[in-house]
Protein backbone atom coordinates (compact mmCIF):
# COMPACT_ATOMS: atom_id res chain seq x y z
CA UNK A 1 -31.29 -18.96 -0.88
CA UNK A 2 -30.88 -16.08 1.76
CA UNK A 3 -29.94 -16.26 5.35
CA UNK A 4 -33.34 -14.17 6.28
CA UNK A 5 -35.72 -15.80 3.67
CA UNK A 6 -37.62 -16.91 6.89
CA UNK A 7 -38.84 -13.43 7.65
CA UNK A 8 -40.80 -13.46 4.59
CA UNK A 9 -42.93 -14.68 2.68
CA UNK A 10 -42.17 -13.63 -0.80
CA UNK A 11 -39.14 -14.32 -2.75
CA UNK A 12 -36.95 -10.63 -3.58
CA UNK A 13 -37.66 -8.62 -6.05
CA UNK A 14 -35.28 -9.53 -9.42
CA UNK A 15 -34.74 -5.64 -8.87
CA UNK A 16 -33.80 -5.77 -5.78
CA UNK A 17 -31.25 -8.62 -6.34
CA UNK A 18 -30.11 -6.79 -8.84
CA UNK A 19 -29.04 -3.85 -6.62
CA UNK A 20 -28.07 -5.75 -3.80
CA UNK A 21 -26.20 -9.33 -4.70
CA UNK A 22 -22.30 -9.24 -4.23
CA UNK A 23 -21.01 -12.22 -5.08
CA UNK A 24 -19.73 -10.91 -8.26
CA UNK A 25 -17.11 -9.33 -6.52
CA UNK A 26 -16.98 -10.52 -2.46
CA UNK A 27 -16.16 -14.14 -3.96
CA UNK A 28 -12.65 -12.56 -3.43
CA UNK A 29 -13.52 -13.21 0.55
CA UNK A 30 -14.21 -16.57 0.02
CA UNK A 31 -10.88 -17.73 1.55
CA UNK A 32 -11.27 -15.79 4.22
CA UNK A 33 -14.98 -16.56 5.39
CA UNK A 34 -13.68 -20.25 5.03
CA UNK A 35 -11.10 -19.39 7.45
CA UNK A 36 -13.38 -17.31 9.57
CA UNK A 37 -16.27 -20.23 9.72
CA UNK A 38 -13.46 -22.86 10.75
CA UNK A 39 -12.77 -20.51 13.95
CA UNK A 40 -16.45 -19.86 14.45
CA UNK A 41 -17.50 -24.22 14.58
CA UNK A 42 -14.21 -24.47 16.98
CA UNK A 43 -15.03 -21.37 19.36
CA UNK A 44 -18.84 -23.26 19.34
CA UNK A 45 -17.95 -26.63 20.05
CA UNK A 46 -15.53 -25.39 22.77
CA UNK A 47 -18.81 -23.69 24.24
CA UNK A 48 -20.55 -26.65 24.21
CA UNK A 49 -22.61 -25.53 21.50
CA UNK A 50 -21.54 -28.15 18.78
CA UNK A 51 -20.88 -31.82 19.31
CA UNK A 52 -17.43 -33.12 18.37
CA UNK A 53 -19.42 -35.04 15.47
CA UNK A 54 -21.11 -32.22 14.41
CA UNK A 55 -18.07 -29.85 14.37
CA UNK A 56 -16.15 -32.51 12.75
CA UNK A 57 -18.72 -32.85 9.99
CA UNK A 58 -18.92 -28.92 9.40
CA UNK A 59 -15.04 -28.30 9.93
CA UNK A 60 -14.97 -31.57 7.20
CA UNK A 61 -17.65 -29.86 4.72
CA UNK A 62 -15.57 -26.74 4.97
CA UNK A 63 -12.58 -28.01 3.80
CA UNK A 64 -14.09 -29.85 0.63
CA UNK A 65 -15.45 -26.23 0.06
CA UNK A 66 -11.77 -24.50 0.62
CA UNK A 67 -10.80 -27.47 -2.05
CA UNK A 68 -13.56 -26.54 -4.37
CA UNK A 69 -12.47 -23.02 -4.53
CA UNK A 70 -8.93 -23.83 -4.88
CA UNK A 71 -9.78 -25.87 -7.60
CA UNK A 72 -11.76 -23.21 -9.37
CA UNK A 73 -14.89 -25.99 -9.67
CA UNK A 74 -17.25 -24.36 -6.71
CA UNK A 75 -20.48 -23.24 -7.91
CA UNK A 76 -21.82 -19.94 -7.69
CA UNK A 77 -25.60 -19.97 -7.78
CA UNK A 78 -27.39 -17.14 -8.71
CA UNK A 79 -29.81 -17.54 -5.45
CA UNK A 80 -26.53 -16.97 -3.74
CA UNK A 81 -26.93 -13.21 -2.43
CA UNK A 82 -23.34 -13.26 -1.29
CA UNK A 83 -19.76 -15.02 -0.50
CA UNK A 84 -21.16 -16.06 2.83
CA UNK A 85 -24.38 -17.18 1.40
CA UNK A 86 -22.82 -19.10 -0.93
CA UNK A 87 -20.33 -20.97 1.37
CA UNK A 88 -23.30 -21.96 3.82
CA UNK A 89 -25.27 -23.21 1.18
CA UNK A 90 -22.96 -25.80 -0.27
CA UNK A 91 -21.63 -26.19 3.41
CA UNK A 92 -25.48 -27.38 4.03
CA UNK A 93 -25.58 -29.69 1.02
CA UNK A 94 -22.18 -32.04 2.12
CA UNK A 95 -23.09 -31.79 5.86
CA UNK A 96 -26.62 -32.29 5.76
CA UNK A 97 -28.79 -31.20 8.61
CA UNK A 98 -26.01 -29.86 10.27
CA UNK A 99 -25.27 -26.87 8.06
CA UNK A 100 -28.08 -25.04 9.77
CA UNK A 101 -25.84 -24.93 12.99
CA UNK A 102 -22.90 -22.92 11.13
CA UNK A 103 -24.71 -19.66 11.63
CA UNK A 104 -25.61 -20.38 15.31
CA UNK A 105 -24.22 -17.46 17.27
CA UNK A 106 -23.30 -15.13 14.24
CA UNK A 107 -24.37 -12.49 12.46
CA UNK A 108 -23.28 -11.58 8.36
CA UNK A 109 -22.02 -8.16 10.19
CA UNK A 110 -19.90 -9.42 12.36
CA UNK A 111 -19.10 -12.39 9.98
CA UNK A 112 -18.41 -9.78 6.99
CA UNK A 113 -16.02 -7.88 9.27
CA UNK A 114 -13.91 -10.38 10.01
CA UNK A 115 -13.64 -11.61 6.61
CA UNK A 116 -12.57 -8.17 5.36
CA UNK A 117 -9.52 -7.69 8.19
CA UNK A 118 -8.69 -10.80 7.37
CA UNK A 119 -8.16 -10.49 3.89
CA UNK A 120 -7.09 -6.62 4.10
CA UNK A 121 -4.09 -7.79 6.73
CA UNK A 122 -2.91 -10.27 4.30
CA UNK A 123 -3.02 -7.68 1.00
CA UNK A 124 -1.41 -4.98 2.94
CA UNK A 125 1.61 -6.92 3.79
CA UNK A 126 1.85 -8.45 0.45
CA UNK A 127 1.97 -4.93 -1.02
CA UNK A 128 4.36 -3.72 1.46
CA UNK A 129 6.68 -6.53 0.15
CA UNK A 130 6.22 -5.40 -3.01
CA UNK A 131 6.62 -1.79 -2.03
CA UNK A 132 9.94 -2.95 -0.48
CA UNK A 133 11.35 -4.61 -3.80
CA UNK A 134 10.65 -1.36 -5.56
CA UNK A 135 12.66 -0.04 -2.68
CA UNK A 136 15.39 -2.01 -3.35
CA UNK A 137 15.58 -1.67 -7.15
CA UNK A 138 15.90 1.74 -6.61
CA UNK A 139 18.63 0.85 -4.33
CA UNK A 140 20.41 -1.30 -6.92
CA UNK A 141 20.45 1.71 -9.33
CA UNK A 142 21.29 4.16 -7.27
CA UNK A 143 24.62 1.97 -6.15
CA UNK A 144 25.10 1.65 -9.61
CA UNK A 145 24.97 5.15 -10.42
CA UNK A 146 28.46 5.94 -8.93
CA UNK A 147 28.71 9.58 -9.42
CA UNK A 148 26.27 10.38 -11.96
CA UNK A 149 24.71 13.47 -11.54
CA UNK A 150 21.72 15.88 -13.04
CA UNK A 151 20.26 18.72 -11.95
CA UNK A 152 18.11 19.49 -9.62
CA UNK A 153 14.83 21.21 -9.90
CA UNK A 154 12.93 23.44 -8.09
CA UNK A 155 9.66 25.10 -9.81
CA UNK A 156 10.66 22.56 -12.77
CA UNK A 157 13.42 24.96 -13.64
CA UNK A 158 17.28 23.76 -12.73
CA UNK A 159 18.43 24.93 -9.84
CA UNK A 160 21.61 22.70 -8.13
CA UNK A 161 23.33 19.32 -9.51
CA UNK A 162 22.92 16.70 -7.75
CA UNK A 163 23.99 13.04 -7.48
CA UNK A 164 21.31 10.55 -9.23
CA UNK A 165 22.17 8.26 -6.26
CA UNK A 166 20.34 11.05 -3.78
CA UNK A 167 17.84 11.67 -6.47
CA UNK A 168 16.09 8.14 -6.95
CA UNK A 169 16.76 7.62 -2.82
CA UNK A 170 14.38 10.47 -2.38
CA UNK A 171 11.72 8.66 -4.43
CA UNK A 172 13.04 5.13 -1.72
CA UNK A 173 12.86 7.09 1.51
CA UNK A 174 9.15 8.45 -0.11
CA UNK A 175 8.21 4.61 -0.59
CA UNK A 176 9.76 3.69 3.31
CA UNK A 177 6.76 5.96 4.45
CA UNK A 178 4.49 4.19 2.62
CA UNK A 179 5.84 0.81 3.71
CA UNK A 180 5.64 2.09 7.56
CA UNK A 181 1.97 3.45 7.19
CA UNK A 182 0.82 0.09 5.74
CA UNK A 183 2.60 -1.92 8.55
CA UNK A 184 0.98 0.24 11.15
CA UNK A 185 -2.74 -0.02 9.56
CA UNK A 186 -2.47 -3.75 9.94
CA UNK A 187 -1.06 -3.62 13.77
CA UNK A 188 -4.72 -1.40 14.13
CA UNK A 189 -7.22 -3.51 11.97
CA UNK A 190 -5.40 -6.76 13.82
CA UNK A 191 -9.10 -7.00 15.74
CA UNK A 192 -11.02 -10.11 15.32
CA UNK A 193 -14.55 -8.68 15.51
CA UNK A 194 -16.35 -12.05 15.36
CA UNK A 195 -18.92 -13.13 18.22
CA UNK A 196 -19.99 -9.10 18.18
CA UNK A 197 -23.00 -11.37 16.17
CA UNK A 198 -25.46 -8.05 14.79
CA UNK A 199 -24.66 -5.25 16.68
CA UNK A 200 -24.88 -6.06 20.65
CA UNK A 201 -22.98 -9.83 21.27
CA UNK A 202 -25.12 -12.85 22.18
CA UNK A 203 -26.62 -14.38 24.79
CA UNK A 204 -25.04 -18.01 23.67
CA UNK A 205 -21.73 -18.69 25.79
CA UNK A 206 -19.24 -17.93 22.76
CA UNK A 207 -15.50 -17.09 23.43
CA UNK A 208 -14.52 -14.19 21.17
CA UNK A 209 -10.94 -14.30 22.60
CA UNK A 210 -10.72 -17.88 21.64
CA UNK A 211 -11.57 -17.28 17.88
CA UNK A 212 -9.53 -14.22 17.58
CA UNK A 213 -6.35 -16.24 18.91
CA UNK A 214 -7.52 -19.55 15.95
CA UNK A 215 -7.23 -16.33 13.51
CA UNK A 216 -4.47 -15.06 14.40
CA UNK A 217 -5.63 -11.88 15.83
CA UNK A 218 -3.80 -9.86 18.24
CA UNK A 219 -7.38 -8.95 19.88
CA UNK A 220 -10.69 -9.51 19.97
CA UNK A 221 -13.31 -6.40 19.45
CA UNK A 222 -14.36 -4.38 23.15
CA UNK A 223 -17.63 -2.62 21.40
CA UNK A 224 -19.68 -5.00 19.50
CA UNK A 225 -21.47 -1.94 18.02
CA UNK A 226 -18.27 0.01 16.89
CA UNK A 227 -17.32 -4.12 15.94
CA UNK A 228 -19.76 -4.63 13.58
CA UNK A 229 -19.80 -0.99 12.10
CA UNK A 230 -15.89 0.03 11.70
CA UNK A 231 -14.27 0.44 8.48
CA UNK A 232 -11.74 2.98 9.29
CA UNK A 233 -9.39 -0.23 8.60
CA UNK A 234 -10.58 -0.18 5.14
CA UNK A 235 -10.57 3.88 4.88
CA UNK A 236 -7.18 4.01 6.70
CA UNK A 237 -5.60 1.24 3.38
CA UNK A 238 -7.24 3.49 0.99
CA UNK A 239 -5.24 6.43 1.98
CA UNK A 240 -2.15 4.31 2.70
CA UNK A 241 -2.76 2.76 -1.00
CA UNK A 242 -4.06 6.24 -2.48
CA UNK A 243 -0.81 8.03 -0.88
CA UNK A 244 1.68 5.31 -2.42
CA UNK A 245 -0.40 5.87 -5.93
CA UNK A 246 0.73 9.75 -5.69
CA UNK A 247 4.31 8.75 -4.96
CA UNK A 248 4.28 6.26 -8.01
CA UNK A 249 2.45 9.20 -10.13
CA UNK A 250 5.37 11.40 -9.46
CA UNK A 251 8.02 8.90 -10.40
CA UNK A 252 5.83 8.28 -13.41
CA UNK A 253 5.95 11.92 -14.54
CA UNK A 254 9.32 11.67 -14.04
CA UNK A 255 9.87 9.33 -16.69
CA UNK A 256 7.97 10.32 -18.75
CA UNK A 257 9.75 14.01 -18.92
CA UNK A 258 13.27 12.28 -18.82
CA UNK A 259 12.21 9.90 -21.21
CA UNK A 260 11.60 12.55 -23.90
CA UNK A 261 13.93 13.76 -26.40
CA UNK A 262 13.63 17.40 -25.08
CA UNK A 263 15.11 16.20 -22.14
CA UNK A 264 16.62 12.88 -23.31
CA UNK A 265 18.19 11.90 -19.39
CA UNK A 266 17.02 8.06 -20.07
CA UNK A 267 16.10 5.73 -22.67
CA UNK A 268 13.12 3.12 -22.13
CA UNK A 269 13.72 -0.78 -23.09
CA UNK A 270 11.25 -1.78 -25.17
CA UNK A 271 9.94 -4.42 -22.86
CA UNK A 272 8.54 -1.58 -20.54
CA UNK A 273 7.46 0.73 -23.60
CA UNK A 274 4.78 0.48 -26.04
CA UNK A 275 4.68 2.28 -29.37
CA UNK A 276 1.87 4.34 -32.02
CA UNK A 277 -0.49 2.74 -34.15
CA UNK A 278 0.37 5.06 -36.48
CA UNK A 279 3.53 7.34 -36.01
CA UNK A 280 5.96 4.15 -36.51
CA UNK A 281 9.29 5.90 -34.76
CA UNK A 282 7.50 6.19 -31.54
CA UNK A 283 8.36 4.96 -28.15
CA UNK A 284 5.95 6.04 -25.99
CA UNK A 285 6.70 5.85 -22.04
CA UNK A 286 2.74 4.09 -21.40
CA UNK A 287 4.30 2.57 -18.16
CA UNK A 288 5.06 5.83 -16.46
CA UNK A 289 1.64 7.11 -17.87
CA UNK A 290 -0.16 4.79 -16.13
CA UNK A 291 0.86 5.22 -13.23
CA UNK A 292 0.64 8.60 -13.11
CA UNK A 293 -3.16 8.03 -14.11
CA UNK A 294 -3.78 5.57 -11.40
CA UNK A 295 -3.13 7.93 -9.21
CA UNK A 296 -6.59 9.81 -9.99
CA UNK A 297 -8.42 6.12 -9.90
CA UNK A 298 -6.85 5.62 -6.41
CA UNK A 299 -7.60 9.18 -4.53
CA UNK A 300 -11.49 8.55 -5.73
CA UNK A 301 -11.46 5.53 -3.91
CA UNK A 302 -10.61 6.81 -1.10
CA UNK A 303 -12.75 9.85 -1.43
CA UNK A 304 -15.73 7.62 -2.63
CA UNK A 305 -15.48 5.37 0.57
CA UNK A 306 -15.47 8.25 3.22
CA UNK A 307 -18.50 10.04 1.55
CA UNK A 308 -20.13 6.34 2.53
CA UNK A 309 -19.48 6.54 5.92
CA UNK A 310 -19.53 9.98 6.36
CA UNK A 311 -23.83 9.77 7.50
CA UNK A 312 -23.64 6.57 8.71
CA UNK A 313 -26.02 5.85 12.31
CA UNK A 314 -24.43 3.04 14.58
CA UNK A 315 -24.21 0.04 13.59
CA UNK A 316 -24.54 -2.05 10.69
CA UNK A 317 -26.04 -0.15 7.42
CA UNK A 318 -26.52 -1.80 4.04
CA UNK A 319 -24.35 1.04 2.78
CA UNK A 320 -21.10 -0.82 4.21
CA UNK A 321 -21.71 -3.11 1.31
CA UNK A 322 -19.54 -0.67 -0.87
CA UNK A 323 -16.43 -0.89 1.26
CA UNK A 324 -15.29 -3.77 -0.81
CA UNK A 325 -15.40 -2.55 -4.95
CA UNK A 326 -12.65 0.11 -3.94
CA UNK A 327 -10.79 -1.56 -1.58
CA UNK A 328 -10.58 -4.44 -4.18
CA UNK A 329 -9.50 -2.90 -6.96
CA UNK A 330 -7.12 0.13 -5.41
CA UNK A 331 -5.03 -2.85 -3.70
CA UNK A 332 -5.22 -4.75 -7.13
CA UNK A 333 -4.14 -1.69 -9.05
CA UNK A 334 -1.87 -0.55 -7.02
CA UNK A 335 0.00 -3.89 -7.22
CA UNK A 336 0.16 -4.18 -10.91
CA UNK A 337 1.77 -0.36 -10.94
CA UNK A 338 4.25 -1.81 -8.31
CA UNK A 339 5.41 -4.11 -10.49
CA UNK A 340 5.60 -2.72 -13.96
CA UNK A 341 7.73 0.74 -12.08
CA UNK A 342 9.70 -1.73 -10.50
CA UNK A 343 11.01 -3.62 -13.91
CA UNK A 344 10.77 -0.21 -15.76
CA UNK A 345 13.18 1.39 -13.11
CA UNK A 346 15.39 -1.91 -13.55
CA UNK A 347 15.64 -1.68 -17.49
CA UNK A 348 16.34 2.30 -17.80
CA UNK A 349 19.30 3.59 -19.02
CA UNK A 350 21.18 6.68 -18.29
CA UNK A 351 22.71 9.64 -20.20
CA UNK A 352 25.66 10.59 -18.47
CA UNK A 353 26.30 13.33 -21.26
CA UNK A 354 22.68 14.88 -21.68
CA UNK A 355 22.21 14.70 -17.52
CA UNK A 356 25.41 15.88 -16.24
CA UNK A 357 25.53 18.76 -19.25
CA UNK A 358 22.27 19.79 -18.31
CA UNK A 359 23.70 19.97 -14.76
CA UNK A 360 27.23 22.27 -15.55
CA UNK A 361 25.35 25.50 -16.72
CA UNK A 362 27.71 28.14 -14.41
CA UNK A 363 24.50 29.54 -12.65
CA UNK A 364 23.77 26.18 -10.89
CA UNK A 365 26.95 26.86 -8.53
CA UNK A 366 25.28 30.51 -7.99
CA UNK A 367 24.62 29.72 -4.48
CA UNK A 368 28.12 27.82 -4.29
CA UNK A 369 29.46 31.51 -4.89
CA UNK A 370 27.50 32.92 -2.51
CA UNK A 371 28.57 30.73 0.62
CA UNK A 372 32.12 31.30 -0.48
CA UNK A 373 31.60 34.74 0.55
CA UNK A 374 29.80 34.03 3.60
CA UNK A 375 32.83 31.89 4.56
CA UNK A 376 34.77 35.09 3.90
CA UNK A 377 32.50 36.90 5.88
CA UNK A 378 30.25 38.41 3.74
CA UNK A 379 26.18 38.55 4.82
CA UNK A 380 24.45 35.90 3.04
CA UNK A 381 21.54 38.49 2.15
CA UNK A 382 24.64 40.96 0.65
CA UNK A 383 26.19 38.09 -0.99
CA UNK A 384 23.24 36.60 -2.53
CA UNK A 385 22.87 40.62 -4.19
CA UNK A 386 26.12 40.10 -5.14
CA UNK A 387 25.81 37.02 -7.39
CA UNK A 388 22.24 37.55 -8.77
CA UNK A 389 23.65 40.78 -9.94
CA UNK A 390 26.19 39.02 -12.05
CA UNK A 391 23.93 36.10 -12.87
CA UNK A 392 21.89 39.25 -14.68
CA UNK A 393 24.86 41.13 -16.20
CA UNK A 394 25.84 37.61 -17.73
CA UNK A 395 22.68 37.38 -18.97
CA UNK A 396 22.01 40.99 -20.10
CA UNK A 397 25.60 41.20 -21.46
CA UNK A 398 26.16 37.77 -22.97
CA UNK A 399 29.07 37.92 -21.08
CA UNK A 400 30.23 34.31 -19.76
CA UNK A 401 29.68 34.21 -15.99
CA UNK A 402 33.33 32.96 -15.23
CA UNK A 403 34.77 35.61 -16.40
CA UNK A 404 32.44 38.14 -14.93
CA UNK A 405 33.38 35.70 -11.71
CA UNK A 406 36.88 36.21 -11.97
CA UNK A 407 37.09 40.10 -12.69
CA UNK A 408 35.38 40.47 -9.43
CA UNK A 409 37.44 41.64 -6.52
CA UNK A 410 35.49 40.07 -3.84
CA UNK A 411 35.34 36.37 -6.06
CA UNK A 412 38.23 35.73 -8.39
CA UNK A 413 39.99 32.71 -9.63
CA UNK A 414 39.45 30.58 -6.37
CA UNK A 415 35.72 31.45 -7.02
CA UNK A 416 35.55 30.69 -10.81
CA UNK A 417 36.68 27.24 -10.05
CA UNK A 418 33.41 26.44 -8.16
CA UNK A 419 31.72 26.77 -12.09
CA UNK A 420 33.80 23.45 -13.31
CA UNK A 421 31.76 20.94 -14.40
CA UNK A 422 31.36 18.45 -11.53
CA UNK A 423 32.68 20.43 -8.81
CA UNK A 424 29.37 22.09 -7.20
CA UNK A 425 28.01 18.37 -6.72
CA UNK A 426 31.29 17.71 -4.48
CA UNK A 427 30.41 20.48 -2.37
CA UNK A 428 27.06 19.59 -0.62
CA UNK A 429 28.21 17.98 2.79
CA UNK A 430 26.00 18.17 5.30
CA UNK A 431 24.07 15.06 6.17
CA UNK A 432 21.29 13.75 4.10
CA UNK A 433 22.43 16.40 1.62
CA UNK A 434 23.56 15.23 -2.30
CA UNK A 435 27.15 15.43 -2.44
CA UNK A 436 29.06 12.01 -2.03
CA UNK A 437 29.87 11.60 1.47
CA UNK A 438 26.52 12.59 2.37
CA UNK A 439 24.76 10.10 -0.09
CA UNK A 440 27.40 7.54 0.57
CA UNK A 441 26.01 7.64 4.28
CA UNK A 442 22.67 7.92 3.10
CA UNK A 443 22.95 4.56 1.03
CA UNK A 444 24.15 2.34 4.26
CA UNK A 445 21.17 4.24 6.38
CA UNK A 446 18.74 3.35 3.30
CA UNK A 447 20.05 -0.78 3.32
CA UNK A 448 19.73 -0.75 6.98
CA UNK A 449 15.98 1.12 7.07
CA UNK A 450 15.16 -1.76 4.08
CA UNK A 451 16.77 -4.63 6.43
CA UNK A 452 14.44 -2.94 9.60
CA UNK A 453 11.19 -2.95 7.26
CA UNK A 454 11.74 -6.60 6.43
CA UNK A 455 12.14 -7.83 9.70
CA UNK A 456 8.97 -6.02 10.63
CA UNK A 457 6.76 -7.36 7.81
CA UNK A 458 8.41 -11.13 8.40
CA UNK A 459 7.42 -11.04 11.97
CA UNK A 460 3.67 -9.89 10.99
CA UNK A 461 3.68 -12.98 8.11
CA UNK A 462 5.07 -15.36 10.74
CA UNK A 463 2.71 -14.18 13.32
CA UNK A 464 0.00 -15.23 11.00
CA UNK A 465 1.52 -18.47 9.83
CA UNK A 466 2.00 -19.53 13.45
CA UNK A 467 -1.68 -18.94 14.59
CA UNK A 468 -3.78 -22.27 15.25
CA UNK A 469 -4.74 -24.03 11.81
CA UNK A 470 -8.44 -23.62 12.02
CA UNK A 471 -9.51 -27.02 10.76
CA UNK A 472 -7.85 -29.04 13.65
CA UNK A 473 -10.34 -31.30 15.99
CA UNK A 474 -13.12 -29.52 17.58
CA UNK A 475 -11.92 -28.62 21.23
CA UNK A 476 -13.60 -30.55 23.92
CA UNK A 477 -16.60 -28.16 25.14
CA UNK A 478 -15.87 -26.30 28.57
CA UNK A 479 -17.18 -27.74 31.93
CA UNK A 480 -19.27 -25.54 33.82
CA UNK A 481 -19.99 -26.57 37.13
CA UNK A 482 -23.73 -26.44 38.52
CA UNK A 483 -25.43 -24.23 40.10
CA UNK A 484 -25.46 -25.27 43.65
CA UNK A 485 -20.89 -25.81 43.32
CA UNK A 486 -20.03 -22.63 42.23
CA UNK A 487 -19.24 -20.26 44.95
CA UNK A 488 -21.31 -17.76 46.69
């Protein structure tokens, strides 16, 4: 079965269903065109359009469908050409006679596109949830951490200690971006673009505004064209998902160089490890690899989608049919990082002795030395001539710096104390910086920004639980008056 088949007289080439059938993968819409046809047989018997028996029967047909699909016993066909297809079929088969009326006043493009917001709102707030509990893991360790610090790198080579509390809330204030972006692409995409029908509206009296409000839209579309033909909703998740897979691929490279022996700042559990085949000793940190190899799978999603629509005439093109594989999967993949970080971050545990070691090398307070002597008066540019010149002697010489430190008559013992272990961390103290007044701050900022993103993704989620449940009775149909009582 197609919804054109009329047109012709032929049935499709087997190669041409070959190419173009989606059901394989837009049965993941099914849900959503439910939804969407519930809205569409209310909006048409409030025109008048449907009688309250007939949108009774279709609004009842859907429902045994939703319950088919819930129950994992609906039939695919292999005539069916796609999700909608399918739905409309078996629709047809419970209601009889008055399936053929589900379609009346609607168009697969406009249909399609409301399917896909709806199902792209509800998968972008579920991932900023889960974006948020990796958020707050991070949170939990980093409160943990007390005053555990490493170094930290610039150009991968050590260059000041800081606290591992500032150092995994960088990575949390990285994520908070990630959970705004995603919050803002559903306030956009919250457009219901159904009753657009093909590309220009229709001459039937339908009531877009009234089937955006049964769908919980904040909108309804006000360009049936651009309706039926926008997927910068879909491009705009891509990059919010395809950003948040970079973020994750750092954190996983992180791991996986901390995890090592050569660096040995954290061991793995097991759980959230895997191990050789062959070398039995191994641990191997396959967590933090994938993720960091996501990433690539992610970006060329993203990249794949806007080559699509980059040649794209108004409106609808066939070539919109491949907005759905990526978007699919990058949310799916995405997800299942989110998850495995999150209880990989949870089971890690520290080395206070190889981090904090790694951290107390003298020349990692070099610039501690230097804005001692700018606080004495000294020119940064002279001062930082000043240090680097012993930084080299004590390297040249084998000389320790400390004492090169003390002997100098511009530094001296009140200098040489910044090189204790622990002390440069203490120094940083200017806000958002890593010493621990700053990142004590920082942590009650980072609970309250997690509290904030929270409240905005539970108003979204209630906002859509709170929108009119589709399957109620059909409206009664609006009363037009006659000609000859309207006014002039």
């Amino acid at each position: 079965m197609t919804l054109w088949q009329g047109r012709f007289e032929g049935a499709m080439a087997e190669e041409v269903a070959a190419l173009s059938v989606s059901v394989p993968f837009d049965r993941q819409l099914a849900v959503d065109d439910i939804a969407g046809s519930k809205a569409h047989v209310l909006g048409l018997a409030k025109s008048g359009l449907l009688d309250a028996r007939e949108a009774s029967a279709l609004l009842d047909a859907l429902e045994r469908v939703a319950g088919e699909l819930a129950a994992g016993v609906f039939a695919f066909l292999p005539t069916d050409e796609d999700v909608h297809t399918a739905v409309e079929r078996r629709v047809t088969e419970l209601a009889g006679e008055v399936g053929a009326k589900l379609h009346t006043g609607r168009s697969r493009n406009d249909q399609v596109a409301t399917d896909l917001r709806l199902w792209t709102r509800r998968a972008l707030l579920e991932l900023a949830s889960e974006v948020l509990d990796l958020q707050e893991e991070l949170l939990r360790r980093a409160q943990d951490a007390g005053d555990l610090y490493l170094p930290g790198y610039t150009h991968l080579q050590r260059a000041q200690p800081v606290l591992l509390a500032h150092h995994l809330l960088a990575h949390g204030w990285a994520l908070a971006r990630d959970v705004d972006r995603a919050i803002a692409t559903v306030e956009r995409l919250d457009v219901s673009p159904l009753g657009a029908g093909a590309l220009a509206g229709s001459s039937l009296p339908l009531d877009p505004d009234f089937v955006a409000e049964q769908l919980g839209f904040s909108a309804r579309f006000e360009n049936s064209l651009d309706a039926v033909s926008d997927r910068d909703f879909v491009a705009e998740a891509l990059f919010d998902v395809a950003l948040l897979g970079v973020h994750l691929s750092r954190m996983g490279e992180e791991v996986v160089l901390w995890s090592s022996e050569e660096w040995g700042f954290c061991t793995l559990a097991d759980a959230y490890s895997t191990g050789s085949s062959m070398l039995p000793q191994k641990k191997n940190p396959d967590v933090a690899e994938l993720a960091r190899g996501k990433s690539g799978r992610l970006i060329g999603h993203l990249a794949g989608l806007l080559a699509t629509l980059k040649g794209l005439p108004l409106a609808y093109n066939r070539d919109l049919q491949e907005d759905k594989e990526p978007l699919f999967d990058a949310l799916s993949q995405v997800r299942a990082v989110l998850r495995a970080l999150t209880g990989l971050y949870a089971t890690l545990e520290w080395s206070q002795e190889r981090m904090q070691g790694a951290a107390d090398g003298p020349a990692s307070a070099a610039v501690d030395l230097a804005e001692l002597l700018v606080q004495r008066g000294v020119p940064f540019r002279r001062a930082h001539e000043l240090v680097a010149g012993l930084v080299r002697e004590s390297l040249a010489r084998h000389v320790p710096l400390v004492e090169l430190v003390q002997a100098h008559p511009d530094l001296g013992d009140a200098a040489a104390a910044l090189l204790e272990p622990g002390v440069p961390v203490t120094r940083r103290t200017t806000p958002g910086g890593a010493g621990p007044a700053a990142v004590g701050e920082q942590v009650e900022r980072f609970v309250r920004r997690i509290g904030v993103d929270r409240s905005r993704l539970a108003i979204h989620v209630r906002t859509l639980r709170a929108a009119p449940v589709p399957d109620s009775a059909p409206p009664a149909p609006e009363q037009v008056a006659p000609d000859d009582a309207r006014g002039a």
